[in-house]
PDB file of N, CA and C in Angstrom:
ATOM      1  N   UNK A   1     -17.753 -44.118  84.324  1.00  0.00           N
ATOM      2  CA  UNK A   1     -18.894 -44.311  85.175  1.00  0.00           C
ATOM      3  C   UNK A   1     -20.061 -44.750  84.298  1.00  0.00           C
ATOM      4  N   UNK A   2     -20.898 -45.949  84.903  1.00  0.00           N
ATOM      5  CA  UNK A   2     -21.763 -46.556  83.856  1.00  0.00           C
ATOM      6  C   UNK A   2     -22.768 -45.924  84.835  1.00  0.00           C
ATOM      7  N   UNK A   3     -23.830 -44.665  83.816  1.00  0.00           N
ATOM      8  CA  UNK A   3     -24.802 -44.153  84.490  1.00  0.00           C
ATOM      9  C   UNK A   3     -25.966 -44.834  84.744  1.00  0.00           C
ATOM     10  N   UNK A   4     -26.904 -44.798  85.445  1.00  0.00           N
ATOM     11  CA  UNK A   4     -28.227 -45.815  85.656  1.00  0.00           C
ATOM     12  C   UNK A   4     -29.381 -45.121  84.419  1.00  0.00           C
ATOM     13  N   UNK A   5     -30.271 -45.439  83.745  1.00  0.00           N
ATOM     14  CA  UNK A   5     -30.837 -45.071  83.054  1.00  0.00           C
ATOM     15  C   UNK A   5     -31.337 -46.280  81.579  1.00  0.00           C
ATOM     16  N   UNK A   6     -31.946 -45.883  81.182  1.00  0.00           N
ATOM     17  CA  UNK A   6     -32.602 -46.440  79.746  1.00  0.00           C
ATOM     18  C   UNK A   6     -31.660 -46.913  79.068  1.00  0.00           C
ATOM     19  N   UNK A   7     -30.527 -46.073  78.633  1.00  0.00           N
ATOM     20  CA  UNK A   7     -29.838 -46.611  77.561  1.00  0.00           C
ATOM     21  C   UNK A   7     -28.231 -47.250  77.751  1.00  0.00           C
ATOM     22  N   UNK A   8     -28.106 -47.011  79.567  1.00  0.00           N
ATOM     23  CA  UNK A   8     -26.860 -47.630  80.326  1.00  0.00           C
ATOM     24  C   UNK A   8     -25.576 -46.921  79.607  1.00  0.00           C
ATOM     25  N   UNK A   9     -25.550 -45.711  79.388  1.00  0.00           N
ATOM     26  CA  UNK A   9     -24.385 -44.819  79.090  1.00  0.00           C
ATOM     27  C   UNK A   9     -22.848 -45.255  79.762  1.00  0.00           C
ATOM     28  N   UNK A  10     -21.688 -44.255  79.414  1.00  0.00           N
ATOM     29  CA  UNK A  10     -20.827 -44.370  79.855  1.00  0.00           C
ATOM     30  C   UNK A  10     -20.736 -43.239  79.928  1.00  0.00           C
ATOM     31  N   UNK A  11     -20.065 -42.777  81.066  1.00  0.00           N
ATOM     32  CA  UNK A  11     -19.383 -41.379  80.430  1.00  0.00           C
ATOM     33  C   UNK A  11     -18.031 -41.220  81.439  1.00  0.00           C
ATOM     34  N   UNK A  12     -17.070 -40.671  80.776  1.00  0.00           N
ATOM     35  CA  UNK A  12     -15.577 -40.342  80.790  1.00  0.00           C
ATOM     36  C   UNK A  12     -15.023 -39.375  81.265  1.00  0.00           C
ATOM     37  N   UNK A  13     -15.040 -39.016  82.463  1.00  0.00           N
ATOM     38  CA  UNK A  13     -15.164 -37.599  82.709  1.00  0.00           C
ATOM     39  C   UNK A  13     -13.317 -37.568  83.123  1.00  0.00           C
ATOM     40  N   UNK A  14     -12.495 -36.280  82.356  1.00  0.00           N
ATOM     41  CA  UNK A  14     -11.361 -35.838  82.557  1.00  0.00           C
ATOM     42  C   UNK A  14     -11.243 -34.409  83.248  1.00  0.00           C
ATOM     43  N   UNK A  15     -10.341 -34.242  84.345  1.00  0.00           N
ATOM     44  CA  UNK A  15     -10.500 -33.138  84.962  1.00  0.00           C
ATOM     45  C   UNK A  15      -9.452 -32.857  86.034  1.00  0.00           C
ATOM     46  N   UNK A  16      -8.696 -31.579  86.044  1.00  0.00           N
ATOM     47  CA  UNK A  16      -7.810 -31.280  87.029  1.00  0.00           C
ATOM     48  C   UNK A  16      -8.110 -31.817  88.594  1.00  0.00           C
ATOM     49  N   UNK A  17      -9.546 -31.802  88.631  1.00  0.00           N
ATOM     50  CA  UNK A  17     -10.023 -32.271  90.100  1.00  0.00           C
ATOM     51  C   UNK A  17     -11.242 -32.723  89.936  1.00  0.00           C
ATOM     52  N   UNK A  18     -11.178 -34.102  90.113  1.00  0.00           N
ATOM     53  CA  UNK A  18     -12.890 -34.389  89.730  1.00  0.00           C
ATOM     54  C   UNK A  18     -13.739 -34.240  90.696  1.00  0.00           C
ATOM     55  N   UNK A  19     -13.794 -34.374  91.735  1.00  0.00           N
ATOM     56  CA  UNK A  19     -14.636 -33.763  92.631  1.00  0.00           C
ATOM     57  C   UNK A  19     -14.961 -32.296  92.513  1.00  0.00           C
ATOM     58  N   UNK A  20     -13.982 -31.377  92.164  1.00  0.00           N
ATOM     59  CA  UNK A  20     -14.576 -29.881  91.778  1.00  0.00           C
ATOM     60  C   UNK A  20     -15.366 -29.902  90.819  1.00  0.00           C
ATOM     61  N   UNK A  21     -15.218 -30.835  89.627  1.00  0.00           N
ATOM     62  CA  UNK A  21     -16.122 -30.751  88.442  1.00  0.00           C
ATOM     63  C   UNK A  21     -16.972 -31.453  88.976  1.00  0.00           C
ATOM     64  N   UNK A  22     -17.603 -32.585  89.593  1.00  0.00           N
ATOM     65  CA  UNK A  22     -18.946 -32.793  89.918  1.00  0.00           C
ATOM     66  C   UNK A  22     -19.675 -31.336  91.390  1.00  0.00           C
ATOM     67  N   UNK A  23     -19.277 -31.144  91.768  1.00  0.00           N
ATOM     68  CA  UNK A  23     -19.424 -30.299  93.069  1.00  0.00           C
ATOM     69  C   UNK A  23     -19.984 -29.080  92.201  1.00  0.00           C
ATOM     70  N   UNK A  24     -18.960 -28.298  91.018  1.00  0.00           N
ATOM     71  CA  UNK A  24     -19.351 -27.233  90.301  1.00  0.00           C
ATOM     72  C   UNK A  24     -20.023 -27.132  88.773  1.00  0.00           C
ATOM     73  N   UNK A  25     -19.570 -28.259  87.929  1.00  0.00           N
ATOM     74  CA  UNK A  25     -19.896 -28.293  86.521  1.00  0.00           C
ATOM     75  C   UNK A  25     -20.619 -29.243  86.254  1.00  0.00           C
ATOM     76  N   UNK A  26     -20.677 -30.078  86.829  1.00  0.00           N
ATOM     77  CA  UNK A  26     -21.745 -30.905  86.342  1.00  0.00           C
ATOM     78  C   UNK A  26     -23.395 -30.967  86.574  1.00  0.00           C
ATOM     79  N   UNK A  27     -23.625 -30.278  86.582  1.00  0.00           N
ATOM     80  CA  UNK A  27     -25.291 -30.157  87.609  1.00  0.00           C
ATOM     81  C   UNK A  27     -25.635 -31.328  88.257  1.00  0.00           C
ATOM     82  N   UNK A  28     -26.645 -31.863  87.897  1.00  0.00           N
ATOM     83  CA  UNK A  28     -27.244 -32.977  88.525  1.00  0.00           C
ATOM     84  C   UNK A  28     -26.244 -34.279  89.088  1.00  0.00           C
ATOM     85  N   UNK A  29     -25.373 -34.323  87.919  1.00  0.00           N
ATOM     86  CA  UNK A  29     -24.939 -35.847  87.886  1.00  0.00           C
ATOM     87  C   UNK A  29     -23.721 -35.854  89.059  1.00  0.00           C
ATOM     88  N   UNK A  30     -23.935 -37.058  89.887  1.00  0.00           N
ATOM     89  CA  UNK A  30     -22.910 -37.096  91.175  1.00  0.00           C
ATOM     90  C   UNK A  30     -22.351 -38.291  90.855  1.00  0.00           C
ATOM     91  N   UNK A  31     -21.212 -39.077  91.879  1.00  0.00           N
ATOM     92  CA  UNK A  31     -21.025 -40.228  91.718  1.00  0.00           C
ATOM     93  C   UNK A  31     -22.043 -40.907  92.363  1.00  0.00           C
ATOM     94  N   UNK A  32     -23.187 -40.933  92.831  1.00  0.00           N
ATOM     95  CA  UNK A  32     -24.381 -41.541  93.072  1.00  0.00           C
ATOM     96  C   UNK A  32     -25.373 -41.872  91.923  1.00  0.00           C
ATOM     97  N   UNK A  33     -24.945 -41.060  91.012  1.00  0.00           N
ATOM     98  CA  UNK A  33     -25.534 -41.272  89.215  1.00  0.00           C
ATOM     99  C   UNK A  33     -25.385 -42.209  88.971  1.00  0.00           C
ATOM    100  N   UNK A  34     -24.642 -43.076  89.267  1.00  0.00           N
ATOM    101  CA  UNK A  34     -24.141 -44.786  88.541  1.00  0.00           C
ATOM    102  C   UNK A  34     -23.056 -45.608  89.109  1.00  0.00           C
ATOM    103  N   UNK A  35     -22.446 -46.217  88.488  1.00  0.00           N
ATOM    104  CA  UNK A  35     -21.475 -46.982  89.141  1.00  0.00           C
ATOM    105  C   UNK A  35     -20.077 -46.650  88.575  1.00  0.00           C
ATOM    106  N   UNK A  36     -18.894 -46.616  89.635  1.00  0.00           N
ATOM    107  CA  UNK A  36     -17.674 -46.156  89.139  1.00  0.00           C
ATOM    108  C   UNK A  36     -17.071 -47.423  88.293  1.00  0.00           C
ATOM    109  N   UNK A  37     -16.505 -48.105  87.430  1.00  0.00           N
ATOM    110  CA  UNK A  37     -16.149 -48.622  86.870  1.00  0.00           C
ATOM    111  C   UNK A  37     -14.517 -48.329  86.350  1.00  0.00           C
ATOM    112  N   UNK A  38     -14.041 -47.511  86.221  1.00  0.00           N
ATOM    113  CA  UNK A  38     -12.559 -47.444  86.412  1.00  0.00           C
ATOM    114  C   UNK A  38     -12.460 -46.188  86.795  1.00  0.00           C
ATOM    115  N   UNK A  39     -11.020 -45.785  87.759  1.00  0.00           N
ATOM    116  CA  UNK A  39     -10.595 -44.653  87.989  1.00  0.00           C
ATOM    117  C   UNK A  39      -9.320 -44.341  87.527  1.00  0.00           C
ATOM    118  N   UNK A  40      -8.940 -43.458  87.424  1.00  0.00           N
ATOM    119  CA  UNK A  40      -6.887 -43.526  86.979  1.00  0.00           C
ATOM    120  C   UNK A  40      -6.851 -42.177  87.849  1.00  0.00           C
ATOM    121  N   UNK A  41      -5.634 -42.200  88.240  1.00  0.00           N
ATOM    122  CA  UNK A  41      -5.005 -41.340  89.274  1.00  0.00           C
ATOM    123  C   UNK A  41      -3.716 -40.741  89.197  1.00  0.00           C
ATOM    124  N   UNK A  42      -3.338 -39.911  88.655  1.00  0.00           N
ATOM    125  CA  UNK A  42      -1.764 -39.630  88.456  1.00  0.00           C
ATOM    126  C   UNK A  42      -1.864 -38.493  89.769  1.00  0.00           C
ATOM    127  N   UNK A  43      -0.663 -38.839  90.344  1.00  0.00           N
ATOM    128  CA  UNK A  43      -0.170 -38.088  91.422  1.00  0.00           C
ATOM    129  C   UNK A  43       1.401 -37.560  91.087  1.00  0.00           C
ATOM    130  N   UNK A  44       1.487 -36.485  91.390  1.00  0.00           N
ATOM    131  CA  UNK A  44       2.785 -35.704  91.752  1.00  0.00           C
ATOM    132  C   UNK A  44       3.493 -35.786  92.662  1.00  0.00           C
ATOM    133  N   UNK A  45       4.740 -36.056  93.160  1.00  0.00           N
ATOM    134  CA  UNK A  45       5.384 -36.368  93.639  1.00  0.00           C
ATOM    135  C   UNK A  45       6.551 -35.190  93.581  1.00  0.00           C
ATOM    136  N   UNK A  46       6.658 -34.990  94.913  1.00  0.00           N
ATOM    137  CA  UNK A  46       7.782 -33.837  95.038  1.00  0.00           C
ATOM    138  C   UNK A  46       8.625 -34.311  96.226  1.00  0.00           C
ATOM    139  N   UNK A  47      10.102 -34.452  95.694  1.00  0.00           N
ATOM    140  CA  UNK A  47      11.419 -34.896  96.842  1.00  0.00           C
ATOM    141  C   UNK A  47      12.257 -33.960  96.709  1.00  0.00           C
ATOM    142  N   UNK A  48      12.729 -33.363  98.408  1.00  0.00           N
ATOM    143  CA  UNK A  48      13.782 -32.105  98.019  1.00  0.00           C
ATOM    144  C   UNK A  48      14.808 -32.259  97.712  1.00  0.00           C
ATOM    145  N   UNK A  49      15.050 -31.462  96.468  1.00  0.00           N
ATOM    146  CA  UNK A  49      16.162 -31.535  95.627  1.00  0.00           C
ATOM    147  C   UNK A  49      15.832 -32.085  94.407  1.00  0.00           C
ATOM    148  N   UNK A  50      15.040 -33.102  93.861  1.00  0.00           N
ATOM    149  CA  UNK A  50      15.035 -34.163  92.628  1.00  0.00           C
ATOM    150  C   UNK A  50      13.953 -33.095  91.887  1.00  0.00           C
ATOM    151  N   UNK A  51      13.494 -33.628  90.688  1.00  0.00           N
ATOM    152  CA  UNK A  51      12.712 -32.846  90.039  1.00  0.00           C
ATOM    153  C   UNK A  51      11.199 -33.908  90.361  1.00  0.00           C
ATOM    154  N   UNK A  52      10.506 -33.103  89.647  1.00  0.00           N
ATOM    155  CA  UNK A  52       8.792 -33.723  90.004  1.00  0.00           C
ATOM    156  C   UNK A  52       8.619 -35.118  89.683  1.00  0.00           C
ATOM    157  N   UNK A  53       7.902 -36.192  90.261  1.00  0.00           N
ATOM    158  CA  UNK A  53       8.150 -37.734  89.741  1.00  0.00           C
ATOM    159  C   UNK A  53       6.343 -37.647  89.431  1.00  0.00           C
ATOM    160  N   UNK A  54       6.233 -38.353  88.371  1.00  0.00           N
ATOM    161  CA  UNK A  54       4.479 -38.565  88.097  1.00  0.00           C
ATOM    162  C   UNK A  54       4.237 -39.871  88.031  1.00  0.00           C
ATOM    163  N   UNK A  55       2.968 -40.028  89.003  1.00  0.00           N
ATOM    164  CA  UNK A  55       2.655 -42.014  88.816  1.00  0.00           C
ATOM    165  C   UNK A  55       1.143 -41.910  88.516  1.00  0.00           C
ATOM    166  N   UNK A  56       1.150 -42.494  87.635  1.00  0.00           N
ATOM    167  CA  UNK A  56      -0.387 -43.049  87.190  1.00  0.00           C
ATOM    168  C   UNK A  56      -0.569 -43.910  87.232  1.00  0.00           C
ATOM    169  N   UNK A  57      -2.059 -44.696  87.749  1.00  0.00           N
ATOM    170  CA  UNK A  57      -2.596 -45.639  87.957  1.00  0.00           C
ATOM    171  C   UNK A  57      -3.809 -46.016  88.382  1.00  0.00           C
ATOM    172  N   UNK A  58      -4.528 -46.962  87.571  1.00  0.00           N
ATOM    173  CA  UNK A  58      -5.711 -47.402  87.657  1.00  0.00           C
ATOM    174  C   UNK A  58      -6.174 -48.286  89.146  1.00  0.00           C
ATOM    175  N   UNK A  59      -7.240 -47.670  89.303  1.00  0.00           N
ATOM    176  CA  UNK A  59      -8.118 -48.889  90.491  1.00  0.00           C
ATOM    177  C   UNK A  59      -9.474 -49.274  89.286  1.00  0.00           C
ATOM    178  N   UNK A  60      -9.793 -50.817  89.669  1.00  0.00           N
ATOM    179  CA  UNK A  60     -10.989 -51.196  88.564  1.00  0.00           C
ATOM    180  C   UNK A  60     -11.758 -51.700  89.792  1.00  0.00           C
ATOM    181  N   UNK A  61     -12.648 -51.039  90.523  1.00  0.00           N
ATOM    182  CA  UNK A  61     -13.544 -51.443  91.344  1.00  0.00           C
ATOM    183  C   UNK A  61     -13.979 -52.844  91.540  1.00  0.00           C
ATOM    184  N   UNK A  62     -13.985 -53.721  92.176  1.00  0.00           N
ATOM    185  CA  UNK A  62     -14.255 -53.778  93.643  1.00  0.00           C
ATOM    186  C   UNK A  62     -12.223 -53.710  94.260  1.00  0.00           C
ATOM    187  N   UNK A  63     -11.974 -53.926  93.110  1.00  0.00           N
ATOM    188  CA  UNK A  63     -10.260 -54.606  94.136  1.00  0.00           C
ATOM    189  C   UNK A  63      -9.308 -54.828  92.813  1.00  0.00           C
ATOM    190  N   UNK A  64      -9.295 -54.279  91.856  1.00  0.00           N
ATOM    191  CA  UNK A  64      -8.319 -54.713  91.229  1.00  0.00           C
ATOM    192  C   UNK A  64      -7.267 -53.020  91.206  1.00  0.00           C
ATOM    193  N   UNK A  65      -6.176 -53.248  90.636  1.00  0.00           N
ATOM    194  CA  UNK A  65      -5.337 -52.201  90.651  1.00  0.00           C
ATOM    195  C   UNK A  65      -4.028 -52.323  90.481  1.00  0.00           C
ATOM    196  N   UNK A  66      -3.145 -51.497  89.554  1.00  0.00           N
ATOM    197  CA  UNK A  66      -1.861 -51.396  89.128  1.00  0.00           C
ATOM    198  C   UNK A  66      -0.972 -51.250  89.482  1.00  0.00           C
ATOM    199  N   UNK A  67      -1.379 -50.600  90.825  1.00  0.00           N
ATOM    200  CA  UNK A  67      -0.798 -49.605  91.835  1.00  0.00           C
ATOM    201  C   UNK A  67       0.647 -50.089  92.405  1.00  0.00           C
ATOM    202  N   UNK A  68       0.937 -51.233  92.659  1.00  0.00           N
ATOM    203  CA  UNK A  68       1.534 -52.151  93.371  1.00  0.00           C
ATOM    204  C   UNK A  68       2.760 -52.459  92.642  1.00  0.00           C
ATOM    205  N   UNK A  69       2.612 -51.982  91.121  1.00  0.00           N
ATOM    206  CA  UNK A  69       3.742 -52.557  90.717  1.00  0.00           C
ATOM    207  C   UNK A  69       4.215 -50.744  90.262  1.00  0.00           C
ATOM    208  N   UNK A  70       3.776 -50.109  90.669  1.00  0.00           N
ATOM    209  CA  UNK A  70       4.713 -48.581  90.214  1.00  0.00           C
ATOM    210  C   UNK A  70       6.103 -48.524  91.485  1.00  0.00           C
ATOM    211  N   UNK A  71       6.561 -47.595  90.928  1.00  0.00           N
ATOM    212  CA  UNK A  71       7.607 -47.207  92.074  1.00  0.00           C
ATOM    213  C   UNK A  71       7.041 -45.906  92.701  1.00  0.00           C
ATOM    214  N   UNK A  72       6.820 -46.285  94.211  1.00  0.00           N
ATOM    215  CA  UNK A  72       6.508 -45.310  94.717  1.00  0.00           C
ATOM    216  C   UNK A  72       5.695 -45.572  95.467  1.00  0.00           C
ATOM    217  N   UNK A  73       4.879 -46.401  94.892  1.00  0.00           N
ATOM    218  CA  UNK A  73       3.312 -46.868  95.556  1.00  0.00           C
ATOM    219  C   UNK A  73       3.499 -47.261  96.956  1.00  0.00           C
ATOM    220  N   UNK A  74       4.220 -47.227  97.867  1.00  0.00           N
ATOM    221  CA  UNK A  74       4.056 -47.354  99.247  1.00  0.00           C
ATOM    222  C   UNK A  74       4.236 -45.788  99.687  1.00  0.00           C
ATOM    223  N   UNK A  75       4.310 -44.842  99.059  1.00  0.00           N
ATOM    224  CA  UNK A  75       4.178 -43.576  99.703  1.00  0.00           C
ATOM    225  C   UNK A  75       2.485 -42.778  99.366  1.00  0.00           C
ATOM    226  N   UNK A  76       2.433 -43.667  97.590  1.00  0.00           N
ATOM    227  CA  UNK A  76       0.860 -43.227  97.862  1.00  0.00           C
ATOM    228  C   UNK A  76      -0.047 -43.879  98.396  1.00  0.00           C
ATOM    229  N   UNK A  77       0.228 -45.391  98.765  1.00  0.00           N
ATOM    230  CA  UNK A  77      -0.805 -45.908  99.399  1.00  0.00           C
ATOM    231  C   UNK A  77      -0.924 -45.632 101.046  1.00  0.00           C
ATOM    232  N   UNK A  78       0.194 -44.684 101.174  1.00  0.00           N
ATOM    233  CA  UNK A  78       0.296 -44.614 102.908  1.00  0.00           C
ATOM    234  C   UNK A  78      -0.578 -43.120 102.795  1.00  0.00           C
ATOM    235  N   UNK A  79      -0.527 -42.514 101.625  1.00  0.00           N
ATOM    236  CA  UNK A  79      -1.598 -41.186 101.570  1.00  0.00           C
ATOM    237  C   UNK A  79      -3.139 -42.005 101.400  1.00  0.00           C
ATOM    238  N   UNK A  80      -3.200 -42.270 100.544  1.00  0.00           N
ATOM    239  CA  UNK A  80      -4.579 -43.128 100.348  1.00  0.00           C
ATOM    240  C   UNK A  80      -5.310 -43.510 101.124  1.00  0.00           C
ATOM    241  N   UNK A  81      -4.494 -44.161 102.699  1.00  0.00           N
ATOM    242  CA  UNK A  81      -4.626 -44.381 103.825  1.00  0.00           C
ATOM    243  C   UNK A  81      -5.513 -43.444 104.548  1.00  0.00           C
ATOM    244  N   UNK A  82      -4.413 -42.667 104.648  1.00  0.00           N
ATOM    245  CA  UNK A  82      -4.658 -41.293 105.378  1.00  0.00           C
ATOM    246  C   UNK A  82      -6.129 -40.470 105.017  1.00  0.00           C
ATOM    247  N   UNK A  83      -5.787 -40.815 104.198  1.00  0.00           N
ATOM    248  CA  UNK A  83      -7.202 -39.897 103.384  1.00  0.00           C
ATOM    249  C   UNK A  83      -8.619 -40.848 103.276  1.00  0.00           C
ATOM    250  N   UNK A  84      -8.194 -42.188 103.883  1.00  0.00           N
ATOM    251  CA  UNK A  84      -9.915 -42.608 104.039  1.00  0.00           C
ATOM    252  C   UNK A  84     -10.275 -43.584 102.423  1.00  0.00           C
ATOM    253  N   UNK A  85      -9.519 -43.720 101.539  1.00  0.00           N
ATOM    254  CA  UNK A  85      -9.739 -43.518 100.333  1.00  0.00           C
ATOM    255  C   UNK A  85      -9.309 -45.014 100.017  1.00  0.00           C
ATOM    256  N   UNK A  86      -8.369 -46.127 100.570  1.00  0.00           N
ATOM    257  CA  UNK A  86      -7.989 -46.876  99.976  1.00  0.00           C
ATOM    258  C   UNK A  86      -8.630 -48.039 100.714  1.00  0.00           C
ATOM    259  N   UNK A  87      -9.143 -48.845 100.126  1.00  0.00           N
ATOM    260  CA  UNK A  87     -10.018 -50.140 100.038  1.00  0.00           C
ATOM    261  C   UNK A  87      -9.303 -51.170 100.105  1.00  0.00           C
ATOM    262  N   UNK A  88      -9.408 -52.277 101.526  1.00  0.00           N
ATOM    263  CA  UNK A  88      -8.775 -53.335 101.925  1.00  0.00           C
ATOM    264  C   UNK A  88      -9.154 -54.262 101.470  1.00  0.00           C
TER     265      UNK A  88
END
């Protein structure tokens, strides 16, 4: 996230849930602080019977994204959906 300010920062924020860490740990700073500039997303994946599948993948704001070429990505983009979250 490139913050708005004097010296046009970056900052990198890693976190089990990033919305809990801005909501609880971060004080001031929201995603209204600046502009998102890349996101990465690893999701868990659970099928009964198989063991856990993990997909990671970048969105680079306005429209670019990796997403498309993982295996799987039509089950997370049908969540993504769902959730309000994925950008046409």
């Amino acid at each position: 996230m490139k913050l708005y300010g004097i010296s046009n920062p970056i900052v990198e924020l890693k976190a089990d849930d990033v919305m809990t860490a801005f909501q609880h740990d971060l004080g001031s700073l929201t995603l209204n602080s600046g502009t998102l500039v890349l996101a990465r997303f690893r999701f868990h994946l659970h099928y009964p019977g198989k063991r856990e599948i993990k997909v990671t993948f970048e969105i680079d704001p306005p429209s670019r994204t990796d997403l498309a070429q993982k295996k799987h990505a039509q089950v997370i983009e049908n969540y993504l959906l769902q959730q309000g979250v994925k950008l046409h």
